[in-house]
Structures are given as C-alpha cells and as structure tokens.
PDB file of N, CA and C in Angstrom:
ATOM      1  N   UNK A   1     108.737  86.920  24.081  1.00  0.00           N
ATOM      2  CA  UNK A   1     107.598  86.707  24.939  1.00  0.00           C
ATOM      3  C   UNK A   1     107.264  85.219  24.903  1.00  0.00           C
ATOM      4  N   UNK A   2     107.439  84.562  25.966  1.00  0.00           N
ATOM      5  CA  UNK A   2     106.594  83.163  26.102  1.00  0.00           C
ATOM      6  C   UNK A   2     105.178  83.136  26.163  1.00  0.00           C
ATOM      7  N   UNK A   3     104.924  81.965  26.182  1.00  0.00           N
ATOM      8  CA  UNK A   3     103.726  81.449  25.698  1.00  0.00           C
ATOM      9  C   UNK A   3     102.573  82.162  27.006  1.00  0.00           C
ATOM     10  N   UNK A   4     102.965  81.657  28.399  1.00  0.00           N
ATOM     11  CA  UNK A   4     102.373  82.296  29.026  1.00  0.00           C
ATOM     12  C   UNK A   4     101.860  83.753  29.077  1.00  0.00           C
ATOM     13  N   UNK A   5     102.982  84.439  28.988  1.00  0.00           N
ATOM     14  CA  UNK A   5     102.908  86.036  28.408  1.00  0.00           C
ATOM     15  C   UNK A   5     101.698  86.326  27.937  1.00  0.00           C
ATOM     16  N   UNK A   6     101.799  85.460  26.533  1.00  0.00           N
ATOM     17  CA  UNK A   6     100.907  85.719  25.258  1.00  0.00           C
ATOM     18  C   UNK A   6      99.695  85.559  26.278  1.00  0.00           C
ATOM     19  N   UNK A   7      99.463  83.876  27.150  1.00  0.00           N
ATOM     20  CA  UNK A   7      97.957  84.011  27.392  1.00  0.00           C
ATOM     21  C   UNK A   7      97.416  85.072  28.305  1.00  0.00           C
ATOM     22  N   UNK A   8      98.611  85.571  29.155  1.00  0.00           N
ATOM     23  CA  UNK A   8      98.297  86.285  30.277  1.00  0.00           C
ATOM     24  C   UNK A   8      97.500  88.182  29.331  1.00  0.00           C
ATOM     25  N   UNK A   9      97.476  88.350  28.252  1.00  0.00           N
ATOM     26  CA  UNK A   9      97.682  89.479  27.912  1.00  0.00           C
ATOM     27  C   UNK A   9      96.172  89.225  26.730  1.00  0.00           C
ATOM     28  N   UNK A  10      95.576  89.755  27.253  1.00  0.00           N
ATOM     29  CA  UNK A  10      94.256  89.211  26.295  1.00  0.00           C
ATOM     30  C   UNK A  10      94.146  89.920  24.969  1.00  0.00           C
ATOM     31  N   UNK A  11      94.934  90.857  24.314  1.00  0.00           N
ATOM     32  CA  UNK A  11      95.023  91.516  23.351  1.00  0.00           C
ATOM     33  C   UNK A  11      95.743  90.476  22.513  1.00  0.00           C
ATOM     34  N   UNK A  12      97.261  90.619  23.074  1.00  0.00           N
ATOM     35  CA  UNK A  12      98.350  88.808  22.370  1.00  0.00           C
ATOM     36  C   UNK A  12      97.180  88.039  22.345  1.00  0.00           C
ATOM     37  N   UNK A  13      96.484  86.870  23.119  1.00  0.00           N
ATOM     38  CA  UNK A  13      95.382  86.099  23.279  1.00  0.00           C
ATOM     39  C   UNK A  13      94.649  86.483  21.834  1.00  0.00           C
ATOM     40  N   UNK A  14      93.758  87.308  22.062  1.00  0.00           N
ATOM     41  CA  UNK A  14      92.744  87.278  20.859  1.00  0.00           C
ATOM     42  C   UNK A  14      93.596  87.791  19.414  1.00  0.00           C
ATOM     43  N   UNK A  15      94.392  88.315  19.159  1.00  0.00           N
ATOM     44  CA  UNK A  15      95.355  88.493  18.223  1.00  0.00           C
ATOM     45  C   UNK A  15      95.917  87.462  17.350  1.00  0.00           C
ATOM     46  N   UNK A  16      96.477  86.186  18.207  1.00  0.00           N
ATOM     47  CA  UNK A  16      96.464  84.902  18.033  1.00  0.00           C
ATOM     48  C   UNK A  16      95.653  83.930  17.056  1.00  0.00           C
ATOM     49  N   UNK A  17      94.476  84.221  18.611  1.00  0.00           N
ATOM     50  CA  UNK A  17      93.244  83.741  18.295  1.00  0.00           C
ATOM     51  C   UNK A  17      93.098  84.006  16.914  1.00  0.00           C
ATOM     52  N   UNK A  18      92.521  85.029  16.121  1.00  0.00           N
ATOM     53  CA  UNK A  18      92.029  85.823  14.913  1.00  0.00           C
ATOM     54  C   UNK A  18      93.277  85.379  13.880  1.00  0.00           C
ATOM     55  N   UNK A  19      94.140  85.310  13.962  1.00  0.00           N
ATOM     56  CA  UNK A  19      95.156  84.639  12.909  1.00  0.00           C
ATOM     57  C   UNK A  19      94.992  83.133  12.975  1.00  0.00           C
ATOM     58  N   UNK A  20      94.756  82.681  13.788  1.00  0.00           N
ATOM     59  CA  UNK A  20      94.977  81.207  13.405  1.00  0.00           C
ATOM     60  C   UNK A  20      93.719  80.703  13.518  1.00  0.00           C
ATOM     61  N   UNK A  21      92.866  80.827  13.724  1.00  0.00           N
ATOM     62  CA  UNK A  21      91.590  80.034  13.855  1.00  0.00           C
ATOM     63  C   UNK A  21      90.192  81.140  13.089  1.00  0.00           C
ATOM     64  N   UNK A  22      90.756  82.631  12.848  1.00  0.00           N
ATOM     65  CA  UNK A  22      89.318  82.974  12.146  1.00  0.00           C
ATOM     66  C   UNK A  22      90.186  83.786  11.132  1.00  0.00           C
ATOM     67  N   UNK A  23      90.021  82.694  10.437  1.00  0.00           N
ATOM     68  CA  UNK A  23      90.573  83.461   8.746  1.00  0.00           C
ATOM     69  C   UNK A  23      89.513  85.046   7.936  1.00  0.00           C
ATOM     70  N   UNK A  24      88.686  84.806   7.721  1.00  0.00           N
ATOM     71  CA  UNK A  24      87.950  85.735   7.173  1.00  0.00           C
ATOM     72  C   UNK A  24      87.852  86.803   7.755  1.00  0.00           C
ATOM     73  N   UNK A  25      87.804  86.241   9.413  1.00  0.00           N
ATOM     74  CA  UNK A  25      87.749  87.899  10.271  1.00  0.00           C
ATOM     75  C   UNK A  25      89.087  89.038   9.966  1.00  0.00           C
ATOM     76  N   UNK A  26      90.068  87.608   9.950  1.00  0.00           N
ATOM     77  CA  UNK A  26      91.621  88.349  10.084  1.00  0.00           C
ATOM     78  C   UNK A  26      91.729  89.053   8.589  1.00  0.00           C
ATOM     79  N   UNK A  27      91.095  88.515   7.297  1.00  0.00           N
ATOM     80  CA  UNK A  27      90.926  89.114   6.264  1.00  0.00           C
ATOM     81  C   UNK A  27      90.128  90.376   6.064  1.00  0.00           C
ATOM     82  N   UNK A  28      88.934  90.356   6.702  1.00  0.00           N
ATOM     83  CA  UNK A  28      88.187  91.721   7.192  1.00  0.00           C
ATOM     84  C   UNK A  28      88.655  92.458   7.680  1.00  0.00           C
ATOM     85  N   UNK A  29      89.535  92.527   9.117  1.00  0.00           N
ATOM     86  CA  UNK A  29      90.694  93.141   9.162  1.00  0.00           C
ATOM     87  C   UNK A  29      91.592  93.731   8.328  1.00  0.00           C
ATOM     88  N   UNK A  30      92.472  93.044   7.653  1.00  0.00           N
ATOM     89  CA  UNK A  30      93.147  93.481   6.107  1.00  0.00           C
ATOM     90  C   UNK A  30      92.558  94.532   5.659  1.00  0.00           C
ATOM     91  N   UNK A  31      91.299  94.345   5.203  1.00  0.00           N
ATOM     92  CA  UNK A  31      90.719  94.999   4.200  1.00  0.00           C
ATOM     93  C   UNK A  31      90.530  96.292   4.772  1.00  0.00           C
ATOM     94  N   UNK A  32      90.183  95.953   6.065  1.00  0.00           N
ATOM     95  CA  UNK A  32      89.015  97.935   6.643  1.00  0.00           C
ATOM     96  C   UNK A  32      90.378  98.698   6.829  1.00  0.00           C
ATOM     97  N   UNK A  33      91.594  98.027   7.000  1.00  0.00           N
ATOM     98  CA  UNK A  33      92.888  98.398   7.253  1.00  0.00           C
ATOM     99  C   UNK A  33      93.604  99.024   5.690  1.00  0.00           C
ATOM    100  N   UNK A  34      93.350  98.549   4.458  1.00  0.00           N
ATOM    101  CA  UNK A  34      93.423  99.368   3.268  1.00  0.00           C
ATOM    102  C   UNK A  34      92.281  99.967   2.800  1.00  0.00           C
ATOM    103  N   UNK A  35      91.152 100.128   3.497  1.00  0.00           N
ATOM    104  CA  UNK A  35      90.118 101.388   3.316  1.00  0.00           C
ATOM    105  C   UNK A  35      90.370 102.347   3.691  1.00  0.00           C
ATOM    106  N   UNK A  36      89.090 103.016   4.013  1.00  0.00           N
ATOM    107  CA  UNK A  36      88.953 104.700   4.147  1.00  0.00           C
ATOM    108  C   UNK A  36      89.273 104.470   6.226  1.00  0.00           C
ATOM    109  N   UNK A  37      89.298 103.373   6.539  1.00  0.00           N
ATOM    110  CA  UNK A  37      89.596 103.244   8.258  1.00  0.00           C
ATOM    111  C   UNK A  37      91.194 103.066   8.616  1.00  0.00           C
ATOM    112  N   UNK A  38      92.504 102.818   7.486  1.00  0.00           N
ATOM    113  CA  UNK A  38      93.156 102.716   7.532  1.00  0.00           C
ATOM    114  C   UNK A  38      93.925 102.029   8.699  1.00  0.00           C
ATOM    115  N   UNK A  39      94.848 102.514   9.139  1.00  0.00           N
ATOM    116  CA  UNK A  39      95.903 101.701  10.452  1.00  0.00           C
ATOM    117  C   UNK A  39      94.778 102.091  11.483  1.00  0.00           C
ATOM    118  N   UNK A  40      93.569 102.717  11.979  1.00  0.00           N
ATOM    119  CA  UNK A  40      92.833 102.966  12.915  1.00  0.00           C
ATOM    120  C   UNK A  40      92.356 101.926  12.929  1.00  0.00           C
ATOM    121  N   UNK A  41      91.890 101.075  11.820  1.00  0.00           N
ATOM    122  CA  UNK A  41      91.544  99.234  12.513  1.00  0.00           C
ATOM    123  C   UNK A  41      92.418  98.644  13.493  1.00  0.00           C
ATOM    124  N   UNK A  42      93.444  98.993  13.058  1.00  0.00           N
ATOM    125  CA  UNK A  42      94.134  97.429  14.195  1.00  0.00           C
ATOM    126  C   UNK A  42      93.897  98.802  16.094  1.00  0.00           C
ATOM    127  N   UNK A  43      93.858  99.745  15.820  1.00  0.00           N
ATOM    128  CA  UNK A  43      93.243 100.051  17.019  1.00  0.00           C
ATOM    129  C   UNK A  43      92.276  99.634  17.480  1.00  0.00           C
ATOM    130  N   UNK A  44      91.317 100.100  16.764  1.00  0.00           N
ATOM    131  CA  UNK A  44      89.663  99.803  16.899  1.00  0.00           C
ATOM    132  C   UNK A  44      89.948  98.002  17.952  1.00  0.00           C
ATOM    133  N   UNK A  45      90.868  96.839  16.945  1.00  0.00           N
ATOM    134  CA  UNK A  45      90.647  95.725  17.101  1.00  0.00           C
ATOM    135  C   UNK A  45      90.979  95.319  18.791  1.00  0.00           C
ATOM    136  N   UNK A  46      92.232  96.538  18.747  1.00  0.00           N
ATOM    137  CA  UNK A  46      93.222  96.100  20.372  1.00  0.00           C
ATOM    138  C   UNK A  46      92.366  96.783  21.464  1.00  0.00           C
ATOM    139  N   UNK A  47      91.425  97.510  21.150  1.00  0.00           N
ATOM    140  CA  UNK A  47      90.630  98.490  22.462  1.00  0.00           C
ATOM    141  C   UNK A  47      89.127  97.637  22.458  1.00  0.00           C
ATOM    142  N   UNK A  48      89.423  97.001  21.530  1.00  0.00           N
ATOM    143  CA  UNK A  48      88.049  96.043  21.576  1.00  0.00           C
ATOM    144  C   UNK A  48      88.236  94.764  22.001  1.00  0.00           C
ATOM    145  N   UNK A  49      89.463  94.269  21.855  1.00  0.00           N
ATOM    146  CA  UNK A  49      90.133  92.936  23.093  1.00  0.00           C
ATOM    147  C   UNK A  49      90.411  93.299  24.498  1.00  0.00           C
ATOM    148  N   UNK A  50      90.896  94.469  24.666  1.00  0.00           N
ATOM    149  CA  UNK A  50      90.881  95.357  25.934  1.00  0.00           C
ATOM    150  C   UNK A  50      89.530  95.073  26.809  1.00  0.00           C
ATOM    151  N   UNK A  51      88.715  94.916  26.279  1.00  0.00           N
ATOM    152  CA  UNK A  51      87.010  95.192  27.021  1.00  0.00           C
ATOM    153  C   UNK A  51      86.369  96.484  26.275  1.00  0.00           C
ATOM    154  N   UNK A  52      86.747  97.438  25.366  1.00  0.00           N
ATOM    155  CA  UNK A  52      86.261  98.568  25.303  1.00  0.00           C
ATOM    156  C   UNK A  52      85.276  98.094  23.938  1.00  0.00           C
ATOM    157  N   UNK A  53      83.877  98.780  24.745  1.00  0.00           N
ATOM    158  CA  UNK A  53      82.286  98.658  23.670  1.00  0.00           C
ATOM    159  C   UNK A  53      82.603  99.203  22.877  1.00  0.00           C
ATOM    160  N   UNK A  54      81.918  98.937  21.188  1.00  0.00           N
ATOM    161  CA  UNK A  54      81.367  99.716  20.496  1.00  0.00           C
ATOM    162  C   UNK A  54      82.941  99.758  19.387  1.00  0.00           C
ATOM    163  N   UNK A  55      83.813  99.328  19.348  1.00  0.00           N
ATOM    164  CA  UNK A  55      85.347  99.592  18.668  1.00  0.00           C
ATOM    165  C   UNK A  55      85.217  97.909  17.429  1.00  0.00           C
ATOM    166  N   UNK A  56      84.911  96.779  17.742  1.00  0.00           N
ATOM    167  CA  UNK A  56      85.463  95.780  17.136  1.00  0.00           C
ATOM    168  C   UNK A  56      84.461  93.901  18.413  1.00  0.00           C
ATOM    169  N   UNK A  57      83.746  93.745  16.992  1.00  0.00           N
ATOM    170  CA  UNK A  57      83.303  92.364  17.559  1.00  0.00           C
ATOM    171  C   UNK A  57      83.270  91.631  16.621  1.00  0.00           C
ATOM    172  N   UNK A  58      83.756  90.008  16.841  1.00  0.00           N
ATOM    173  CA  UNK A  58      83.604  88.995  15.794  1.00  0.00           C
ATOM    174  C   UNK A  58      83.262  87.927  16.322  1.00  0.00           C
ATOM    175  N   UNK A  59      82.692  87.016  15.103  1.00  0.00           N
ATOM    176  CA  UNK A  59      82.488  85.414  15.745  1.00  0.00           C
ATOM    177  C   UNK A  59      82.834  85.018  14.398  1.00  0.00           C
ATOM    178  N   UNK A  60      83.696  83.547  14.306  1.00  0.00           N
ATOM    179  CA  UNK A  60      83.794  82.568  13.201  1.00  0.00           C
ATOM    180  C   UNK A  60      83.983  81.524  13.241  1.00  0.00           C
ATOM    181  N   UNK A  61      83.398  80.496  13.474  1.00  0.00           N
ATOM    182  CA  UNK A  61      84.029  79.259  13.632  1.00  0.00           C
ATOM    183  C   UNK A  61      83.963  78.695  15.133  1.00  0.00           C
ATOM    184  N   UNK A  62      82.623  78.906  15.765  1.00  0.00           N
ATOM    185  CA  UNK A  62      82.586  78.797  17.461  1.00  0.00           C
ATOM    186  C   UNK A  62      83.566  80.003  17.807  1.00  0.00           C
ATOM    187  N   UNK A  63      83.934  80.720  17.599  1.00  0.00           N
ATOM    188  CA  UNK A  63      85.145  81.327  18.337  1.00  0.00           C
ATOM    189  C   UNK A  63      84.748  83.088  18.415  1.00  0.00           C
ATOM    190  N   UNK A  64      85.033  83.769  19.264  1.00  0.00           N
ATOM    191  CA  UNK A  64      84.489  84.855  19.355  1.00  0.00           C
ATOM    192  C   UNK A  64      85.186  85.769  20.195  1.00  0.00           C
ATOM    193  N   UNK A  65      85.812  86.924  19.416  1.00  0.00           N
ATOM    194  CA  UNK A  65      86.504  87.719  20.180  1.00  0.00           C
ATOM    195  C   UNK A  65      86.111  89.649  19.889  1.00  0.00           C
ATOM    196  N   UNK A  66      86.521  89.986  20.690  1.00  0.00           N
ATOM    197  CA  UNK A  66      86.239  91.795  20.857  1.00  0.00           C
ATOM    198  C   UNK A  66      85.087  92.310  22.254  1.00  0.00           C
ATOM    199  N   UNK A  67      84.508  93.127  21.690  1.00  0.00           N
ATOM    200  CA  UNK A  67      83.522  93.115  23.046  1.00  0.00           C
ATOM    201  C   UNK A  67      82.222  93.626  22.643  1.00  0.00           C
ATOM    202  N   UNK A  68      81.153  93.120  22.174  1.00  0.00           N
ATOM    203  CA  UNK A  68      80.237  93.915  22.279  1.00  0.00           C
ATOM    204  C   UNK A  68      79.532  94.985  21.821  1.00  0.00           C
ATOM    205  N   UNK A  69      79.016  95.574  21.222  1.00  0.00           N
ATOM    206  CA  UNK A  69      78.528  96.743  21.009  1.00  0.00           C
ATOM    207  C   UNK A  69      77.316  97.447  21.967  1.00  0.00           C
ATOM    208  N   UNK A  70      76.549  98.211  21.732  1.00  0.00           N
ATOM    209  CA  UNK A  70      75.750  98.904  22.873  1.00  0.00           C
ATOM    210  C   UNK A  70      74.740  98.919  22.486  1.00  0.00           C
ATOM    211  N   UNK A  71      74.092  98.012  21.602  1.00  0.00           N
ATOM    212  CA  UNK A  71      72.793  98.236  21.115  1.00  0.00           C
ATOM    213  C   UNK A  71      72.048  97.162  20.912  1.00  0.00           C
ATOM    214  N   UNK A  72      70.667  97.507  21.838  1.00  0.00           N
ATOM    215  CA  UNK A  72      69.773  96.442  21.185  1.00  0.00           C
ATOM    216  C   UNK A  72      69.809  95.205  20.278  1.00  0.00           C
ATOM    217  N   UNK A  73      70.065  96.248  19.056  1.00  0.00           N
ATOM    218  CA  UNK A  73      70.133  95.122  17.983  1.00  0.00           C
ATOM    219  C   UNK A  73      71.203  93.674  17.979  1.00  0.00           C
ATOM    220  N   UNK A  74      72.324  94.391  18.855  1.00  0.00           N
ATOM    221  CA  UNK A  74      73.144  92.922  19.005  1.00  0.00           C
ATOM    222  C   UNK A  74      72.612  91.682  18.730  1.00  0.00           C
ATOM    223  N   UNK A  75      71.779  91.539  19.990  1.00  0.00           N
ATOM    224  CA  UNK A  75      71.344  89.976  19.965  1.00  0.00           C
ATOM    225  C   UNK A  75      70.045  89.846  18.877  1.00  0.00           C
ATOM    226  N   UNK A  76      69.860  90.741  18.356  1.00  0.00           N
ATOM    227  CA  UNK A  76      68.529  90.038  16.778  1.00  0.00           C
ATOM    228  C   UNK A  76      70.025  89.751  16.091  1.00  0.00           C
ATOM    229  N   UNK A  77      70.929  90.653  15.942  1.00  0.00           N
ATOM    230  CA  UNK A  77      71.768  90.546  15.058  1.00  0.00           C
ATOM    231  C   UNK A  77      72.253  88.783  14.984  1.00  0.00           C
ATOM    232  N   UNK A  78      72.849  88.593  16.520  1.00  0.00           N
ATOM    233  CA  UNK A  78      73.043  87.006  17.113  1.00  0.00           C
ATOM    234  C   UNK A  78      72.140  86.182  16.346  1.00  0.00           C
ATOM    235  N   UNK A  79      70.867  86.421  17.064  1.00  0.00           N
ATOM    236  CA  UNK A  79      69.711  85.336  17.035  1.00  0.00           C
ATOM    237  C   UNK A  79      69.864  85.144  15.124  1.00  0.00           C
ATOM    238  N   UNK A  80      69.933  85.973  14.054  1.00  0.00           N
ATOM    239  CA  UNK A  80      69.792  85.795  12.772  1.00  0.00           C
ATOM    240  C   UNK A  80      70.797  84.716  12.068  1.00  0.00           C
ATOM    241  N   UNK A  81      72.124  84.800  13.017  1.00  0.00           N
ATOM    242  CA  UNK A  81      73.693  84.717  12.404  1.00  0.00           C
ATOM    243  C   UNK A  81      73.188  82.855  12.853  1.00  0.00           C
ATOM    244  N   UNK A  82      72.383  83.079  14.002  1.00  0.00           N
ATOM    245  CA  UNK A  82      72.395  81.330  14.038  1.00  0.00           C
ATOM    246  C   UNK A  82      71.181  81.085  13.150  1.00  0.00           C
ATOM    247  N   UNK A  83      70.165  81.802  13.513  1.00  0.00           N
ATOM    248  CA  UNK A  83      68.930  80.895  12.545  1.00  0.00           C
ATOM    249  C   UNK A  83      69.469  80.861  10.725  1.00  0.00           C
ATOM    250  N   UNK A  84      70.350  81.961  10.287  1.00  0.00           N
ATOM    251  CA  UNK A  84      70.858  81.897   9.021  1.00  0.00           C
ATOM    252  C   UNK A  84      71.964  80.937   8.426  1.00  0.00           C
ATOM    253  N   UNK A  85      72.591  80.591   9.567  1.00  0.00           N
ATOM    254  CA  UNK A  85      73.847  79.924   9.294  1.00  0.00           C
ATOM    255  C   UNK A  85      74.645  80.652   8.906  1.00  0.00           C
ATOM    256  N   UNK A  86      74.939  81.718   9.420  1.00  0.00           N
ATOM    257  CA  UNK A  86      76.363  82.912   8.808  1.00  0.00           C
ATOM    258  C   UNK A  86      77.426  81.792   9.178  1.00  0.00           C
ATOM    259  N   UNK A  87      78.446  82.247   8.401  1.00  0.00           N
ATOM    260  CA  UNK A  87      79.776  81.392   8.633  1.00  0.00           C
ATOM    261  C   UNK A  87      80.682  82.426   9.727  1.00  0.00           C
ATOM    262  N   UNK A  88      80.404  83.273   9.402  1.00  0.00           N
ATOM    263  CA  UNK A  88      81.203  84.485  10.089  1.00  0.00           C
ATOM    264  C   UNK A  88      80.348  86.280  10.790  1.00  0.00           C
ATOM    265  N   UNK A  89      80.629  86.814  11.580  1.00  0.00           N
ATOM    266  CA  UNK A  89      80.273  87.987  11.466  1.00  0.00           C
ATOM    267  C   UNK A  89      81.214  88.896  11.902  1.00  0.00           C
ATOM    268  N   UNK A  90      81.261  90.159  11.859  1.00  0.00           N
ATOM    269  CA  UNK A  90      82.325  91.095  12.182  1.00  0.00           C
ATOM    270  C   UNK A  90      81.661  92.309  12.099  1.00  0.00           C
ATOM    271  N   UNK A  91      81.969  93.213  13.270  1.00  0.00           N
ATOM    272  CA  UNK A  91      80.799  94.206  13.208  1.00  0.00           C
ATOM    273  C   UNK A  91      82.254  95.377  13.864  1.00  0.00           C
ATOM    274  N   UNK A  92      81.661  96.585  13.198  1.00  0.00           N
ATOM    275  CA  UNK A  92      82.921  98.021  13.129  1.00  0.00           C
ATOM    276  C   UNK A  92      81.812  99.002  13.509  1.00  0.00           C
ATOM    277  N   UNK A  93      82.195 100.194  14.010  1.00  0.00           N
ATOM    278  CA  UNK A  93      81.409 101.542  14.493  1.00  0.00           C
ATOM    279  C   UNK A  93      81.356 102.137  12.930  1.00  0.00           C
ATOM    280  N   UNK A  94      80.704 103.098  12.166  1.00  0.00           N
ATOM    281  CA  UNK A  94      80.634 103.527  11.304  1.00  0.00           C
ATOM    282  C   UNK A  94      81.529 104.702  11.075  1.00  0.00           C
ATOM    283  N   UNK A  95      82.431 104.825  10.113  1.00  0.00           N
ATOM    284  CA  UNK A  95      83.605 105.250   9.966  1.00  0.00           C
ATOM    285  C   UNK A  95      83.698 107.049  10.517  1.00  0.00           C
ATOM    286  N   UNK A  96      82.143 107.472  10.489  1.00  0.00           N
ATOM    287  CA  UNK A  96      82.536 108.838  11.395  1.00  0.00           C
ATOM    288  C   UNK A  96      82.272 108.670  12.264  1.00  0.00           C
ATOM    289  N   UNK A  97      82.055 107.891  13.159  1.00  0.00           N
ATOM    290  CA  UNK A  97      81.514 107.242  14.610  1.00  0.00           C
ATOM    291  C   UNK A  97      83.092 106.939  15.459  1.00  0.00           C
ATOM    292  N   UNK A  98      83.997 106.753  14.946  1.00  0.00           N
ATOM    293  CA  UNK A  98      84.783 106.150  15.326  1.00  0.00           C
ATOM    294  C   UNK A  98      85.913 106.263  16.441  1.00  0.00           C
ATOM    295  N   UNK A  99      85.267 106.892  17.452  1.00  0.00           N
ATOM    296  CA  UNK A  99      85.756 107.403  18.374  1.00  0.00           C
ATOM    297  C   UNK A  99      84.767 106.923  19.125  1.00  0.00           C
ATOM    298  N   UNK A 100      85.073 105.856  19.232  1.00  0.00           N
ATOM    299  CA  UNK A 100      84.242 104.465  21.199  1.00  0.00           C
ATOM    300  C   UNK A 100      84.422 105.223  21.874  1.00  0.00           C
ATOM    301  N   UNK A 101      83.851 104.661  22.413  1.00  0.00           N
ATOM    302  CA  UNK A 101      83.456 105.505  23.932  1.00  0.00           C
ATOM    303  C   UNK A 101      82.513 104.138  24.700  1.00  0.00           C
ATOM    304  N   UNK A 102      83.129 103.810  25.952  1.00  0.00           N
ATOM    305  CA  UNK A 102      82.644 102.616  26.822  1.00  0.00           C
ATOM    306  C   UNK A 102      81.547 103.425  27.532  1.00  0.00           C
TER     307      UNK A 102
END
C-alpha cells in the first residue's frame, strides 16, 4: 500500500497517526487489549476511526483521533483536560456496554 492509500483510508490514517505521534494512547491500547476487553479493542479503535460514536476517542499531544461519544459530559470532560493540563485522554464504552451503537 502507498502512501496515498494509507491517507486515502482514515482507519490506515489514524492508525499511523496513534503509533507515531500518541505514544500513551497507543500504550492504552496495549493494555485494554491484554485486559478483560481483549482483541475487541483494536475493534472498538477501527469503528471509532470509521466515524462510529461511543466505541474509542483520544487526544495527546494536539492530536486527536476516534469519534466522539454521546454524552453531555464530553465537553466538561474537554473543558477539564484543558483547564487541568492532562497530557493525554482516552475514553472506552464500559466493558458490558460494548456493543456501539451510532
């Protein structure tokens, strides 16, 4: 796959993205991936680069990929991550939840 490929395909794109520029996210990843969420993370991650709510959202480093969740709280969640100075955030559906739904 060339380079174009990769950008044309926003899953390749943010996949990328998350390996090379947001370390901790891609480590959060790792991890929910040897928990009790197993290989259903790297789903969660690709249906949440897709556009699909409520599966997989991150920010680290200016950079921000997945989509969204469906709730209110998002943006207090936002508004905190800047007034706190989070370095990172990463937000997952709760492990019996885990069947998104847009």
């Amino acid at each position: 796959m060339d380079s174009r490929t990769a950008a044309a395909d926003p899953v390749q794109a943010g996949l990328a993205r998350i390996k090379a520029d947001m370390p901790r996210t891609y480590a959060d990843i790792q991890a929910q991936a040897a928990g009790p969420r197993g290989r259903a993370t790297f789903a969660l991650v690709r249906r949440a680069l897709k556009g699909e709510p409520n599966c997989f959202y991150a920010a680290e480093g200016g950079h921000v990929v997945g989509t969204p969740f469906d709730l209110a709280l998002t943006a207090d969640v936002a508004a905190q991550v800047v007034q706190f100075g989070a370095g990172f955030i990463v937000m997952w559906p709760l492990v019996a939840e885990e069947a998104c739904h847009a």
